[in-house]
PDB file of N, CA and C in Angstrom:
ATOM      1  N   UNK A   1      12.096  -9.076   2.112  1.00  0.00           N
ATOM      2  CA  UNK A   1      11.901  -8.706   3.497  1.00  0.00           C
ATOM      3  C   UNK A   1      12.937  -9.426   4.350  1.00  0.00           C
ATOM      4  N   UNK A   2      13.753  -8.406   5.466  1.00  0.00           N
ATOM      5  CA  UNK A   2      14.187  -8.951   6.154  1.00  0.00           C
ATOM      6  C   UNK A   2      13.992 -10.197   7.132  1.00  0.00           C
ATOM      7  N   UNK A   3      14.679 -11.310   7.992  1.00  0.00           N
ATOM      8  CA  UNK A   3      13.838 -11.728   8.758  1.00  0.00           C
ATOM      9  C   UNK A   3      14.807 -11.240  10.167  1.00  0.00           C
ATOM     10  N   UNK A   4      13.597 -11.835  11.584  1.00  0.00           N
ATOM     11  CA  UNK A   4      14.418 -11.239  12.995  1.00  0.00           C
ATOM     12  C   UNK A   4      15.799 -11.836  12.740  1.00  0.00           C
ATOM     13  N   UNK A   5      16.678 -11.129  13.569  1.00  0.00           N
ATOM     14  CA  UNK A   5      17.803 -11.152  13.695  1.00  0.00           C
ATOM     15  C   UNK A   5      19.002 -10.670  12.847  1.00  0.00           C
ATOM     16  N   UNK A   6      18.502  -9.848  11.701  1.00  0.00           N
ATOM     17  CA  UNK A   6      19.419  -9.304  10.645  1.00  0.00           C
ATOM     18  C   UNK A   6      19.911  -8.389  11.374  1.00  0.00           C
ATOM     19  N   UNK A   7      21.031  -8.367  10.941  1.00  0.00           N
ATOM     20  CA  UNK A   7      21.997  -7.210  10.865  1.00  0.00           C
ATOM     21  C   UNK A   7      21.717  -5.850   9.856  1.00  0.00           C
ATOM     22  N   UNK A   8      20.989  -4.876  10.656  1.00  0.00           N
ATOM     23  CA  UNK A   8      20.641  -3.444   9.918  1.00  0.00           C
ATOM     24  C   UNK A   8      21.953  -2.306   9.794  1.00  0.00           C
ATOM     25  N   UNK A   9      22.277  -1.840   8.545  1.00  0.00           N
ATOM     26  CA  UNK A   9      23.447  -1.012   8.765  1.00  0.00           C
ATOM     27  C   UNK A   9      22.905   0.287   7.443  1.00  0.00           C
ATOM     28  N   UNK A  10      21.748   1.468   7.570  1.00  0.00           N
ATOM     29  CA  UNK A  10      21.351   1.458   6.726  1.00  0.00           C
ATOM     30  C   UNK A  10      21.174   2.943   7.040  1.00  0.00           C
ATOM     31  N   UNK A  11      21.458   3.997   6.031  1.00  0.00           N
ATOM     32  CA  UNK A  11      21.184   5.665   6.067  1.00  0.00           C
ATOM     33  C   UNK A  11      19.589   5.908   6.219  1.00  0.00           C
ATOM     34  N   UNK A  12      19.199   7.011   6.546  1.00  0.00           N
ATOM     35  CA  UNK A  12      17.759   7.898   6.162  1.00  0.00           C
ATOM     36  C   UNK A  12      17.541   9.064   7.366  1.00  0.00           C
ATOM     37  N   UNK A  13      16.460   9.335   7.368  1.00  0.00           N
ATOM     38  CA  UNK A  13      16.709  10.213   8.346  1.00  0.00           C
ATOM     39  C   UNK A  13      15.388   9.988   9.493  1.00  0.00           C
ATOM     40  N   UNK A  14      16.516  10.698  10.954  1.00  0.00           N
ATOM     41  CA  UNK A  14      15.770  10.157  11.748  1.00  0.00           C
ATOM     42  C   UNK A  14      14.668  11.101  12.293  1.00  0.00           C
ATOM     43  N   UNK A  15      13.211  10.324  12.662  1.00  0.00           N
ATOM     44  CA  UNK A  15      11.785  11.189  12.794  1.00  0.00           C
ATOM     45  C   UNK A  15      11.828  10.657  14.181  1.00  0.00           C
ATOM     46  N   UNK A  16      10.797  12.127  14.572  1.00  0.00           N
ATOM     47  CA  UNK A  16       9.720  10.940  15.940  1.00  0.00           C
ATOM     48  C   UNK A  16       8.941  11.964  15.937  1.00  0.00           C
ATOM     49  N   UNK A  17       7.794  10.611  16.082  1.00  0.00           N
ATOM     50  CA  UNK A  17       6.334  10.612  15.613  1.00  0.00           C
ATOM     51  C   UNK A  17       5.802  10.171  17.164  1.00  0.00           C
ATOM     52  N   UNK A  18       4.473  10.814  17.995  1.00  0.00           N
ATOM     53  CA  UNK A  18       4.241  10.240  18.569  1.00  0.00           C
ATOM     54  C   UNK A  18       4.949   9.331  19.532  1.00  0.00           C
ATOM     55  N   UNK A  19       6.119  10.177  20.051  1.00  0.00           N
ATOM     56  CA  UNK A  19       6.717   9.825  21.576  1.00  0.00           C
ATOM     57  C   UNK A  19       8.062   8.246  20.641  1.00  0.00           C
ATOM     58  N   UNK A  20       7.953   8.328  19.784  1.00  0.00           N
ATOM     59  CA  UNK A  20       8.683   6.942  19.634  1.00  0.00           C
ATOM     60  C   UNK A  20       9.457   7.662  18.024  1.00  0.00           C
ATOM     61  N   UNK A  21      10.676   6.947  17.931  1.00  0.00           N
ATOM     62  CA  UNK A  21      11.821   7.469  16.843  1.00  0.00           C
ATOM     63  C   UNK A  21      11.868   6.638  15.707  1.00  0.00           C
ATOM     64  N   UNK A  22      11.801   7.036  14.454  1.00  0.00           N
ATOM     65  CA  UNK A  22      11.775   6.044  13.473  1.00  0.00           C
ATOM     66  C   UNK A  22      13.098   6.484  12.388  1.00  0.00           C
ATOM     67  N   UNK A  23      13.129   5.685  11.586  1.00  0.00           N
ATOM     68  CA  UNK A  23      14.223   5.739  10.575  1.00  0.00           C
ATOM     69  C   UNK A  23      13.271   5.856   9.173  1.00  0.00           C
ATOM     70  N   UNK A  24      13.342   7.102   8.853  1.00  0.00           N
ATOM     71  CA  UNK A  24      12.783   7.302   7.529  1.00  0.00           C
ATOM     72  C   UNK A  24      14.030   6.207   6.344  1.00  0.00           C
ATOM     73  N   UNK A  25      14.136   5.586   5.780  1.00  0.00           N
ATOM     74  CA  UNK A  25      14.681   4.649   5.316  1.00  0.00           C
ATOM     75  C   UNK A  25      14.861   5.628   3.471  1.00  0.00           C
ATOM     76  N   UNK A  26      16.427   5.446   3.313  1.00  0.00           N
ATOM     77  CA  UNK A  26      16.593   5.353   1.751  1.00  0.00           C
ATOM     78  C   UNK A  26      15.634   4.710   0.791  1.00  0.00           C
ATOM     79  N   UNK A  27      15.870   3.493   1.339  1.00  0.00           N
ATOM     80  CA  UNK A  27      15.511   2.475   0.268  1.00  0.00           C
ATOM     81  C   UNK A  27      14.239   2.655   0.088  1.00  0.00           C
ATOM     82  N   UNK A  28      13.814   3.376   1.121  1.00  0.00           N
ATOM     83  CA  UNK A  28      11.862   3.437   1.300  1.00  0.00           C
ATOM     84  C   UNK A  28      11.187   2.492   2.094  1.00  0.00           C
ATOM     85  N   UNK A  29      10.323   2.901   2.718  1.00  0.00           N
ATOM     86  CA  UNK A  29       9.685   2.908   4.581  1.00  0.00           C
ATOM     87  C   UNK A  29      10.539   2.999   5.967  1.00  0.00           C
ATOM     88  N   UNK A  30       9.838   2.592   6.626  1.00  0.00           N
ATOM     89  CA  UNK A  30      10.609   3.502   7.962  1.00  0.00           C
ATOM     90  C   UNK A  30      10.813   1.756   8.871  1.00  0.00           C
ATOM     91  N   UNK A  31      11.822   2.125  10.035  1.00  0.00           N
ATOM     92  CA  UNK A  31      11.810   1.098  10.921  1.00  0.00           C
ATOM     93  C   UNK A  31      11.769   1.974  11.933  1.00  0.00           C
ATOM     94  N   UNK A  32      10.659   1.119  13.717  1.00  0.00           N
ATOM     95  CA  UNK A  32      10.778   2.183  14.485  1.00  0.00           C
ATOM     96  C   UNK A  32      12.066   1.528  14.781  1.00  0.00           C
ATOM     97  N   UNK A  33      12.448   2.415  16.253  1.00  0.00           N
ATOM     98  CA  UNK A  33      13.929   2.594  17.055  1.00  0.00           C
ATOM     99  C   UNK A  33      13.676   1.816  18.229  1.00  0.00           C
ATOM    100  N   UNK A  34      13.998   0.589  18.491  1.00  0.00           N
ATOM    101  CA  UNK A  34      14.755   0.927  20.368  1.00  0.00           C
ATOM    102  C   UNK A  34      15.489   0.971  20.180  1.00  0.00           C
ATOM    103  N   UNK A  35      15.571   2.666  21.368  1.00  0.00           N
ATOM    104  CA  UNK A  35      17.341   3.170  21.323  1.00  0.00           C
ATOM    105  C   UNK A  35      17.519   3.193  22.852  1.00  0.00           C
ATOM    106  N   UNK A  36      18.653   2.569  23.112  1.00  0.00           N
ATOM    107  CA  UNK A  36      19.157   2.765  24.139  1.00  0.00           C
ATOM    108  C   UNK A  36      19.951   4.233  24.787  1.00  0.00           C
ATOM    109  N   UNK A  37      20.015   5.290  24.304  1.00  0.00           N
ATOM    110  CA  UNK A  37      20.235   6.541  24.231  1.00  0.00           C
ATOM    111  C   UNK A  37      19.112   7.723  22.871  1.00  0.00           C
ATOM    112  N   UNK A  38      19.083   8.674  23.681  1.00  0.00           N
ATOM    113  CA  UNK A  38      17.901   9.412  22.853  1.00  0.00           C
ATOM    114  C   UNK A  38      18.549  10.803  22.363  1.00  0.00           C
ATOM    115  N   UNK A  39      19.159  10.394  20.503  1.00  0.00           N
ATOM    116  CA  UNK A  39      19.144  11.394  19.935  1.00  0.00           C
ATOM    117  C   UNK A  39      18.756  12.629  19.428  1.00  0.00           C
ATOM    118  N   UNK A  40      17.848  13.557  20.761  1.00  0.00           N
ATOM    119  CA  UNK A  40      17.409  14.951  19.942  1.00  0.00           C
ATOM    120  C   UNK A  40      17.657  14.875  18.795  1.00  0.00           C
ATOM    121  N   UNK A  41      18.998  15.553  19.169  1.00  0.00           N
ATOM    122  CA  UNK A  41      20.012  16.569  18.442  1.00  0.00           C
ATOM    123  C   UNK A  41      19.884  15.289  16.977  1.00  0.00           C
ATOM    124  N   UNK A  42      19.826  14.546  16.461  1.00  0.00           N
ATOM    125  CA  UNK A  42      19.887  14.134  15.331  1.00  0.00           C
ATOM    126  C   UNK A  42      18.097  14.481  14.421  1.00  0.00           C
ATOM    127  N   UNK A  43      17.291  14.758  15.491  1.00  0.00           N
ATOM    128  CA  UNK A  43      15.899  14.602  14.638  1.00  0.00           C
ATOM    129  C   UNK A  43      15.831  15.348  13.622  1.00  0.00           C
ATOM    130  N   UNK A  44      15.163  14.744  12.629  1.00  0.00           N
ATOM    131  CA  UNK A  44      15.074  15.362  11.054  1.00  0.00           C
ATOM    132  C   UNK A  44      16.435  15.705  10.402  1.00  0.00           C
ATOM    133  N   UNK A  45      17.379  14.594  10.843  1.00  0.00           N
ATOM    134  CA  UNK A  45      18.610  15.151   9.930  1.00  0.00           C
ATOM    135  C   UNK A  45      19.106  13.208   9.526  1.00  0.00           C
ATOM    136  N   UNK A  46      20.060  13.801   8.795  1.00  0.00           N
ATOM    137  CA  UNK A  46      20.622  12.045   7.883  1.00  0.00           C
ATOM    138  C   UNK A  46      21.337  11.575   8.782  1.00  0.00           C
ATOM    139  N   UNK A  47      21.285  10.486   8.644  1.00  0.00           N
ATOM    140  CA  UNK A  47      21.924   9.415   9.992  1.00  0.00           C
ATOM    141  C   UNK A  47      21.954   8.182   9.186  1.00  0.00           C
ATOM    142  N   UNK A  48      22.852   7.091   9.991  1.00  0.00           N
ATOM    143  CA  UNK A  48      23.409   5.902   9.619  1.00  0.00           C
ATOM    144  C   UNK A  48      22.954   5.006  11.223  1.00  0.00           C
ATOM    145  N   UNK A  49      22.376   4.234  11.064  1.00  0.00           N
ATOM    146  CA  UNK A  49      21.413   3.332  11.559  1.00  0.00           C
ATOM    147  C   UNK A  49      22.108   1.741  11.689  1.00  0.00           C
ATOM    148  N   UNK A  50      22.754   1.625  12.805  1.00  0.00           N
ATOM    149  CA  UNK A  50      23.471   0.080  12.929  1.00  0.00           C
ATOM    150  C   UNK A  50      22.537  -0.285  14.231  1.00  0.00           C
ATOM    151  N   UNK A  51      22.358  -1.875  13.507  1.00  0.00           N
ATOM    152  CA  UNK A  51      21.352  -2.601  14.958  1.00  0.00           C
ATOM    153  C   UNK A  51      20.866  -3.767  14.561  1.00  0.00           C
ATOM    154  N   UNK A  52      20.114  -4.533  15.077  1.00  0.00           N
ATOM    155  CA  UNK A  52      19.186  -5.687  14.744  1.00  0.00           C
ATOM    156  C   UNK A  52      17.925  -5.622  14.477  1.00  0.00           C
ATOM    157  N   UNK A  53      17.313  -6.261  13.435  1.00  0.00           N
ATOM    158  CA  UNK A  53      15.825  -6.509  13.522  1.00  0.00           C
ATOM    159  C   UNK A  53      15.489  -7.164  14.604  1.00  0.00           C
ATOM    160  N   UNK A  54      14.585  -6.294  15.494  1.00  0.00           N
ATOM    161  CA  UNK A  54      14.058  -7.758  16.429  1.00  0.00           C
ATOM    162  C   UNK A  54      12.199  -8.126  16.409  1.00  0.00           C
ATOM    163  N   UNK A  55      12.109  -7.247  15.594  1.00  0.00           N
ATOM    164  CA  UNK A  55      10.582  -7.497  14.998  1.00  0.00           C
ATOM    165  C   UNK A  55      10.051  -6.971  13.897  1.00  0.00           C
ATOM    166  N   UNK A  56       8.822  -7.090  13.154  1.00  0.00           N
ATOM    167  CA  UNK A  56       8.592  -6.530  11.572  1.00  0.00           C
ATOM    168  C   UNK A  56       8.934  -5.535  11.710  1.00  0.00           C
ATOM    169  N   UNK A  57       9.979  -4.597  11.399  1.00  0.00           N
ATOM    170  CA  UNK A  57       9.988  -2.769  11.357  1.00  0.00           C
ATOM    171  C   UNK A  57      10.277  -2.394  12.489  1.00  0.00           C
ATOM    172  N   UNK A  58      11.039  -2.994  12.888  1.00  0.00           N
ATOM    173  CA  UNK A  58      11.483  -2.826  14.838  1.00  0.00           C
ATOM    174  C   UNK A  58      13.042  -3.390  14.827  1.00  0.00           C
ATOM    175  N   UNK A  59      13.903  -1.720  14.816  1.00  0.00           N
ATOM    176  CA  UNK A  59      14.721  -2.205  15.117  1.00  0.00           C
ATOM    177  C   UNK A  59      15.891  -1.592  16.510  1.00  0.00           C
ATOM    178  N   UNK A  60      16.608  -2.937  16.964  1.00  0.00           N
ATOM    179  CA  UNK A  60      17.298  -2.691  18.252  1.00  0.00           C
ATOM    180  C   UNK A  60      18.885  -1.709  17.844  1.00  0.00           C
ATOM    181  N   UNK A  61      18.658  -0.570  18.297  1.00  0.00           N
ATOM    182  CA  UNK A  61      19.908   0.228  17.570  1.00  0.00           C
ATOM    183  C   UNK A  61      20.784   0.255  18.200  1.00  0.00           C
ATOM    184  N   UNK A  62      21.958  -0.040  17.724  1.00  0.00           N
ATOM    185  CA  UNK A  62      23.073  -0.420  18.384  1.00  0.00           C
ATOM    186  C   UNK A  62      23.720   1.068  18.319  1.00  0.00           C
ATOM    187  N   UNK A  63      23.407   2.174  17.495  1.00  0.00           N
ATOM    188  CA  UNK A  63      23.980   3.029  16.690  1.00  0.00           C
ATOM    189  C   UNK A  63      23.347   3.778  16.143  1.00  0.00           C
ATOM    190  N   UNK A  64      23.353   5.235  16.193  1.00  0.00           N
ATOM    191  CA  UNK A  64      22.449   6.208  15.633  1.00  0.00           C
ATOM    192  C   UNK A  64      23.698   7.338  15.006  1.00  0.00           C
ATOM    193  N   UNK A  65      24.047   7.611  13.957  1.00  0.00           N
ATOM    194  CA  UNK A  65      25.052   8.647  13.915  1.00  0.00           C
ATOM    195  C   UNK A  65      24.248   9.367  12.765  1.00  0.00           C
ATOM    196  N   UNK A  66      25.239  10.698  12.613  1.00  0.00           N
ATOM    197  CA  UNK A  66      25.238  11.247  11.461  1.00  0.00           C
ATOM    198  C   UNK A  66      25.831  10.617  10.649  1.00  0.00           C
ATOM    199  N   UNK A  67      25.199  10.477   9.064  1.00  0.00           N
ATOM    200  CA  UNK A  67      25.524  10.254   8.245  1.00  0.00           C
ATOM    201  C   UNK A  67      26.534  10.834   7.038  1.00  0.00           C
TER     202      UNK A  67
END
């Protein structure tokens, strides 16, 4: 397990569930999003995920792209 302050740089694809955006994760489970910009146009498709942990499964996205 990660701890706060890691550096996240990680593919899957991006959901939202209930008003809030998550990262369905490769590796397996999800992290939610604060995003400082709100990717529609990426939902339910593969993306590359750069940002910080800033809490268990909470991460600060610096970066939302296609993958």
């Amino acid at each position: 397990m990660s701890g706060i302050g890691t550096r996240i740089d990680e593919t899957g694809t991006l959901i939202l569930d209930g008003g809030a955006f998550y990262l369905r994760r490769d590796l397996d489970g999800r992290y939610e999003l604060e995003l400082h910009r709100t990717p529609v146009d990426l939902v339910e498709k593969r993306v590359r995920l750069v940002g910080t942990l800033v809490g268990p499964d909470l991460v600060n996205a610096e970066g939302v792209a296609p993958a």
